[in-house]
Protein backbone atom coordinates (compact mmCIF):
# COMPACT_ATOMS: atom_id res chain seq x y z
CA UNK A 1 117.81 101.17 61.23
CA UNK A 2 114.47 102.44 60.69
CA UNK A 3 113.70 99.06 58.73
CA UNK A 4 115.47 97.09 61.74
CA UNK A 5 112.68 98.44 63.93
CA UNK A 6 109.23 98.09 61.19
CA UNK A 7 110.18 94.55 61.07
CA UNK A 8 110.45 94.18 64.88
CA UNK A 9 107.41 96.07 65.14
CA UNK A 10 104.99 93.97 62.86
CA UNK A 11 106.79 90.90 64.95
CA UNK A 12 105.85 92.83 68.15
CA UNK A 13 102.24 92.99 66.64
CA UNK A 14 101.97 89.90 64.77
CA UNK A 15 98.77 88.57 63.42
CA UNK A 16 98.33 86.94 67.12
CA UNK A 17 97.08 89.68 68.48
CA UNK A 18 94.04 89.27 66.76
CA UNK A 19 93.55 85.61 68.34
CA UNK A 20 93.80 87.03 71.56
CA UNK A 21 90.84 84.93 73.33
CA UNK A 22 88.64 87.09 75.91
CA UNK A 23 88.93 85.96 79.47
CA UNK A 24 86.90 83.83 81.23
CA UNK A 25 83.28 85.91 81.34
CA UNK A 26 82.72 87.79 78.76
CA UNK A 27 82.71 91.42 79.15
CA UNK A 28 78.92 93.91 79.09
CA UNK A 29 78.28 94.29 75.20
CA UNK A 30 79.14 97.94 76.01
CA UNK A 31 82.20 97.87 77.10
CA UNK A 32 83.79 94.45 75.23
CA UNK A 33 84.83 96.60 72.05
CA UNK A 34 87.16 98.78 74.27
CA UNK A 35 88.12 96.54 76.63
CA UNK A 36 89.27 94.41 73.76
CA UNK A 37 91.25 97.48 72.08
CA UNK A 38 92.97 98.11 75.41
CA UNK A 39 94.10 94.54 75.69
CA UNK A 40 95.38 94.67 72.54
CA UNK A 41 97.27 97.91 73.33
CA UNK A 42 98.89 96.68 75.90
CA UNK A 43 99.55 93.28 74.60
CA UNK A 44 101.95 95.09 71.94
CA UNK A 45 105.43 95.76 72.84
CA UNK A 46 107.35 94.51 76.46
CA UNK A 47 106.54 96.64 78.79
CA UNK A 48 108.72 94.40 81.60
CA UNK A 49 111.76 96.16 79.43
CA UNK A 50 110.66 99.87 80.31
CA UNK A 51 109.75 98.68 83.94
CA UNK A 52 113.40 97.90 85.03
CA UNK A 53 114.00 101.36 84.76
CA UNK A 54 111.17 102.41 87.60
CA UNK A 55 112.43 99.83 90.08
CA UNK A 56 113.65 102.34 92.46
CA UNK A 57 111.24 104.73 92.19
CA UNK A 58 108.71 101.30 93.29
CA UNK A 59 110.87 99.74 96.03
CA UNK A 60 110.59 103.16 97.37
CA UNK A 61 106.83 103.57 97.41
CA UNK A 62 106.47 99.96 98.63
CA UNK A 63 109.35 101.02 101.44
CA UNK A 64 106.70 103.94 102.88
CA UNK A 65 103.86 101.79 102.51
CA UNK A 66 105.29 99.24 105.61
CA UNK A 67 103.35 96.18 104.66
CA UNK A 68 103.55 93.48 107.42
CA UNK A 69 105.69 90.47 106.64
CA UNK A 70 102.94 87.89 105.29
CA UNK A 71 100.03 90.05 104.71
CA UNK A 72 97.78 89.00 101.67
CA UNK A 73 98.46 92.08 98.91
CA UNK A 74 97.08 92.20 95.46
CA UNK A 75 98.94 94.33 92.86
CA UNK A 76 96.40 95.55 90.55
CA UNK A 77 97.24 96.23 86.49
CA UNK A 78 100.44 94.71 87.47
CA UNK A 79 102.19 94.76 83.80
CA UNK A 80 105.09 92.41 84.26
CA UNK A 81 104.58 92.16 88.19
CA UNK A 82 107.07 94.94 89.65
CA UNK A 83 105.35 95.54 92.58
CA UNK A 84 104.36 92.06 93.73
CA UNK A 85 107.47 91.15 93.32
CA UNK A 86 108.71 93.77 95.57
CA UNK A 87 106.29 92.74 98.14
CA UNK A 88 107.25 89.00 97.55
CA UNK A 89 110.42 89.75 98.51
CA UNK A 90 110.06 91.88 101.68
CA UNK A 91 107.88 89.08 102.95
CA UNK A 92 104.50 89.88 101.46
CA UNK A 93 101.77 87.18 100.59
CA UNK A 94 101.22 88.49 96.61
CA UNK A 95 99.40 88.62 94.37
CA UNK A 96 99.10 90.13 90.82
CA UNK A 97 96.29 90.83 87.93
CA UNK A 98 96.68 92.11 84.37
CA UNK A 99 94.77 92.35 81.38
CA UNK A 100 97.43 91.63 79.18
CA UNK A 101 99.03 87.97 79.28
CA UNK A 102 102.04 88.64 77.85
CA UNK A 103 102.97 90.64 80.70
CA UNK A 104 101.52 88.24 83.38
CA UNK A 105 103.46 85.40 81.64
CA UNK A 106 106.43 87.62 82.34
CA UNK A 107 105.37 88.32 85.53
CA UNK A 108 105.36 84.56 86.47
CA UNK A 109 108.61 83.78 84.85
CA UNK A 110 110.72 86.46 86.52
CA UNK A 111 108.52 84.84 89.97
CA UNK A 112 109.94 81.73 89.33
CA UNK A 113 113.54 82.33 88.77
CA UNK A 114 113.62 84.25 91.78
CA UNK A 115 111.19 81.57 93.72
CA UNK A 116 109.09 83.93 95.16
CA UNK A 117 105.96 83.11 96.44
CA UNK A 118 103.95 85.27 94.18
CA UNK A 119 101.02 84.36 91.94
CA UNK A 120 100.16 86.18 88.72
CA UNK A 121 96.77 85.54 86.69
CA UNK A 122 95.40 87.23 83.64
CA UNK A 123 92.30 88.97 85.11
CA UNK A 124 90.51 92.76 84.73
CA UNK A 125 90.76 95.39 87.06
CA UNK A 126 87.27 96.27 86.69
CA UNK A 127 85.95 92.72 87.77
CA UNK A 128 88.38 91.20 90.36
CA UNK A 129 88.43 87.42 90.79
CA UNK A 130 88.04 87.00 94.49
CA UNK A 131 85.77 87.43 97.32
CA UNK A 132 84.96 90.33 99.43
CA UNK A 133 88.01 91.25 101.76
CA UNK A 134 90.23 88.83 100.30
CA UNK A 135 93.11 91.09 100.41
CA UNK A 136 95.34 93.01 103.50
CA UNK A 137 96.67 95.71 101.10
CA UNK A 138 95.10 96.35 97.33
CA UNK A 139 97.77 98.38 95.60
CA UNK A 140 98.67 99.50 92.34
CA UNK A 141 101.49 101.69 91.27
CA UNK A 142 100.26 103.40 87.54
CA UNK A 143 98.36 100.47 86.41
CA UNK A 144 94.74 100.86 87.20
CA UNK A 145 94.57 104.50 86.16
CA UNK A 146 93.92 103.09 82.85
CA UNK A 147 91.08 101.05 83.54
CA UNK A 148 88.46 102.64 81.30
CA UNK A 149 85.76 102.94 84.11
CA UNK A 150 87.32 104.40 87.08
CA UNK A 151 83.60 104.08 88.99
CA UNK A 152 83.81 100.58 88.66
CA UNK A 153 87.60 99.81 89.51
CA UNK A 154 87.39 102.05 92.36
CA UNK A 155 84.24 100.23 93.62
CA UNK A 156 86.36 96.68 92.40
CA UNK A 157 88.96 97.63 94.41
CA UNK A 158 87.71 98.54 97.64
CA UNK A 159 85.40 95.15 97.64
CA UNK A 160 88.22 92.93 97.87
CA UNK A 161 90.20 94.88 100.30
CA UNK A 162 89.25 93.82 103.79
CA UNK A 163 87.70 96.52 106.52
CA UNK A 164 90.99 98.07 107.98
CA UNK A 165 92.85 96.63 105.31
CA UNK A 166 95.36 99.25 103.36
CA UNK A 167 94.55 100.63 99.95
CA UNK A 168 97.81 102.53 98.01
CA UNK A 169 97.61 103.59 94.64
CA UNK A 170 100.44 106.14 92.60
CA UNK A 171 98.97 107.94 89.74
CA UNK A 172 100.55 110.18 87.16
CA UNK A 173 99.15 113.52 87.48
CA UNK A 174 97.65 115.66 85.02
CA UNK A 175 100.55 118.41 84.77
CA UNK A 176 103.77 115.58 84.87
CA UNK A 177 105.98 115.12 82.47
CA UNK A 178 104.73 111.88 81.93
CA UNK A 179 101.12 113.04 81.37
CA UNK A 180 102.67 115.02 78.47
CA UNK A 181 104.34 111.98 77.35
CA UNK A 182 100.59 110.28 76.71
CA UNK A 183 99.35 113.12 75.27
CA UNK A 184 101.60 113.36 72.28
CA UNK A 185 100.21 109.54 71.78
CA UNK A 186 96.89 109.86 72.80
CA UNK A 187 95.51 110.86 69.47
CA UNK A 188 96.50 107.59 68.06
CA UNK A 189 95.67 104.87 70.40
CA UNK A 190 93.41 106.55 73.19
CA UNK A 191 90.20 104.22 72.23
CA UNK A 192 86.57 105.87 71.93
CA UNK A 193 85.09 106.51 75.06
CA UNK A 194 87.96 106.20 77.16
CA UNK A 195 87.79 108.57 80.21
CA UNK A 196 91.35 110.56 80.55
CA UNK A 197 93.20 108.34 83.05
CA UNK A 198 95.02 111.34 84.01
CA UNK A 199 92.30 112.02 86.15
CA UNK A 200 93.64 109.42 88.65
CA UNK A 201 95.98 112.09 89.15
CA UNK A 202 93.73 114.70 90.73
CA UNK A 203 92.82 115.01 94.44
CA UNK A 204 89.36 116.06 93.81
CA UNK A 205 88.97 112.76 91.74
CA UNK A 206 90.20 110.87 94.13
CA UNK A 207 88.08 111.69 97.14
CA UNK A 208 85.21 111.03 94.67
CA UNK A 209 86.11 107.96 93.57
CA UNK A 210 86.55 106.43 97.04
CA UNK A 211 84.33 108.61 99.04
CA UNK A 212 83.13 107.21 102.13
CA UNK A 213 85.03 103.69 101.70
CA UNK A 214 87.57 105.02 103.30
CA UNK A 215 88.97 106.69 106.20
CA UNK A 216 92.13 108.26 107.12
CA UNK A 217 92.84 109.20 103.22
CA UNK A 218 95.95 110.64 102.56
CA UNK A 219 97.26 111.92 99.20
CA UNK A 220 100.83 113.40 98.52
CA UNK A 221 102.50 114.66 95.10
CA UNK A 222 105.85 113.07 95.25
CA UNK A 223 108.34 113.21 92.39
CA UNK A 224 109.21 110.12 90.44
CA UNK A 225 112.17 110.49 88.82
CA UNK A 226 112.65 108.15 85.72
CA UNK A 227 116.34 107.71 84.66
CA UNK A 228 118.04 106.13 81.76
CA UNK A 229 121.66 105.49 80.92
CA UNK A 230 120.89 106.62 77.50
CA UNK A 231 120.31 109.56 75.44
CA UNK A 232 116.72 111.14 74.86
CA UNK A 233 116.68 109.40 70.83
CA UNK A 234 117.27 106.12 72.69
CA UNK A 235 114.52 106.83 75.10
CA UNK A 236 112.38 107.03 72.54
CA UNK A 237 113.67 104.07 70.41
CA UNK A 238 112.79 102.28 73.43
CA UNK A 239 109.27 103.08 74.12
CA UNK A 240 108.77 102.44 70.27
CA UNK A 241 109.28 99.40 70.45
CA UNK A 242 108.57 98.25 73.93
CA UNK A 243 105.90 99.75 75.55
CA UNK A 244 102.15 99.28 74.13
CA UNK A 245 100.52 102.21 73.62
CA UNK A 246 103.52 104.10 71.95
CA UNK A 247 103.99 100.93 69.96
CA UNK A 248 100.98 101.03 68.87
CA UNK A 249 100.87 104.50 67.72
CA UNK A 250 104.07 104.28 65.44
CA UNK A 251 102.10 101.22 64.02
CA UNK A 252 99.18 103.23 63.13
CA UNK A 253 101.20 106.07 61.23
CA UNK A 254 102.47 106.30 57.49
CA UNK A 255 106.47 106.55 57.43
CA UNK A 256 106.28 110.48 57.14
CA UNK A 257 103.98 110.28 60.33
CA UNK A 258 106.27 108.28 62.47
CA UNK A 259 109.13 110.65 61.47
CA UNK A 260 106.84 113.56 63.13
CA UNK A 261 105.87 111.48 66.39
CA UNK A 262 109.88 110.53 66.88
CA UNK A 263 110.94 113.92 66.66
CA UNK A 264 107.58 115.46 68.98
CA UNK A 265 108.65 112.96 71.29
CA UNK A 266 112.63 113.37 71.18
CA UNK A 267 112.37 117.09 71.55
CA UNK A 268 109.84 116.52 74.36
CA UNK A 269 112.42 114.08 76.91
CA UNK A 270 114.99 116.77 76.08
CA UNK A 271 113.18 119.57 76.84
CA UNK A 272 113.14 118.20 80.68
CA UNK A 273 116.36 116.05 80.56
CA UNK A 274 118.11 117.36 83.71
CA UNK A 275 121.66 115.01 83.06
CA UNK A 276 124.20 115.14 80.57
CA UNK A 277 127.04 113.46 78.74
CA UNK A 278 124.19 111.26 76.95
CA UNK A 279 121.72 110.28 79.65
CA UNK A 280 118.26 111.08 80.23
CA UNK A 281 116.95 111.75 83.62
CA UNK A 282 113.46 113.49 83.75
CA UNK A 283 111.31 114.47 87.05
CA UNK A 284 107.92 113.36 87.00
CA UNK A 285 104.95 113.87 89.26
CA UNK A 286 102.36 111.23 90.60
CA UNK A 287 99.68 111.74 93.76
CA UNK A 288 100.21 108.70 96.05
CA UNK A 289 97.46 107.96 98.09
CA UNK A 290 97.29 105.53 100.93
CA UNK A 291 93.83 104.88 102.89
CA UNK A 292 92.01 102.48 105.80
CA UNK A 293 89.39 100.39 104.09
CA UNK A 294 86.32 101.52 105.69
């Protein structure tokens, strides 16, 4: 089995990754090495696989959002396009940006089967392609945490939401479950000079991030529970293969290694695994927050 899932792997991987093209613009020389690394990162694996498995936990945060019918919203780090699609459906104008275009080519597939109107476009959260005030409602639901300057995304994302627009972001905190999660992976694919994205997560970050632009900011810790009809091993087998950053770090590791990281991160989803009779359902914690552009 284990030799079932190498081979998938280094087809996961491939040698194509290292074509990847930069997009349009090149990045500052200081940032292009890890904003290259991240793409990479989460290039690897199919993260639309894993998402399935959060689509009530997202239809719910959309639900206490209340976006107007037709408003313009832009789903930011919008992996395989959950949330845009969401809003597509209830009526929403959407739109959605990755840096990976794997998952933004998934993103516009599963639009067009469903003929939604929803665009998708390979772009970086840390240099939006529109104009000022483009956008009704700038959202993201775990996605821009990651960008690697939060100063800059914050800034990015507040430019293209218009003045009494909505912004709504969900972060994992820094004490979740799923926090833990990236920290048992973090020492293998967390690039130099990354900034912990946990810190999305924190109130106090928060309020300095977005400051003064804008008002009526309101932050709650809700739980997020995420729920699979498998056992804790399969859990696991899944994110190995399907979601970047773990993908990545099995890649990285001799075969003794990757026995280590398995069992760290088996004995970790059944440490919190609330169900039985070979499920896995785990409570997790992100801080919602939901503002007026100012």
């Amino acid at each position: 089995m284990e030799l079932q899932e190498e081979r998938l792997i280094a087809e996961i991987l491939g040698e194509s990754h290292a074509r990847i093209p930069f997009p349009r613009g090149p990045w500052p020389l200081e940032v292009a090495p890890l904003k290259s690394r991240l793409r990479r990162i989460w290039n690897a694996g199919d993260y639309d696989r894993l998402s399935h498995y959060m689509q009530i936990e997202a239809e719910s945060f959309y639900r206490r959002l209340a976006v107007p019918p037709g408003a313009r919203l832009l789903d930011v780090a919008c992996g395989s396009g959950q949330l845009a699609l969401i809003a597509a459906r209830n009526g929403a104008n959407a739109t959605g940006i990755d840096i990976a275009e794997n998952l933004v080519e998934r993103a516009r597939e599963r639009a067009r089967v469903e003929g939604l109107n929803a665009n998708f476009q390979e772009a970086d959260a840390e240099g939006l392609p529109f104009d000022d005030g483009s956008f009704d409602v700038v959202a993201s639901l775990a996605g821009v945490m990651f960008a690697p300057r939060p100063a800059v995304a914050a800034e990015e994302l507040l430019r293209v939401c218009r003045r009494g627009g909505m912004l709504a972001l969900a972060n994992w905190t820094p004490q979740s479950f799923t926090a833990k999660l990236f920290r048992a992976i973090s020492n293998f694919v967390a690039p130099s000079g990354m900034r912990d994205p946990l810190l999305w997560g924190d109130e106090q970050e928060v309020h300095n991030l977005f400051g003064s632009g804008v008002a009526n900011l309101r932050l709650n810790r809700r739980n997020a529970v995420l729920s699979f009809p498998f056992p804790p091993s399969e859990v696991v087998r899944l994110f190995r293969l399907y979601h970047g950053p773990t993908n990545r770090a099995f890649a990285s590791l001799d075969r003794a290694g990757r026995l280590r990281l398995q069992i760290e991160m088996e004995e970790l989803w059944s440490a919190y695994n609330v169900a039985q009779g070979g499920f896995t359902k785990v409570d997790a914690e992100w801080l919602e927050l939901a503002a007026t552009r100012a």
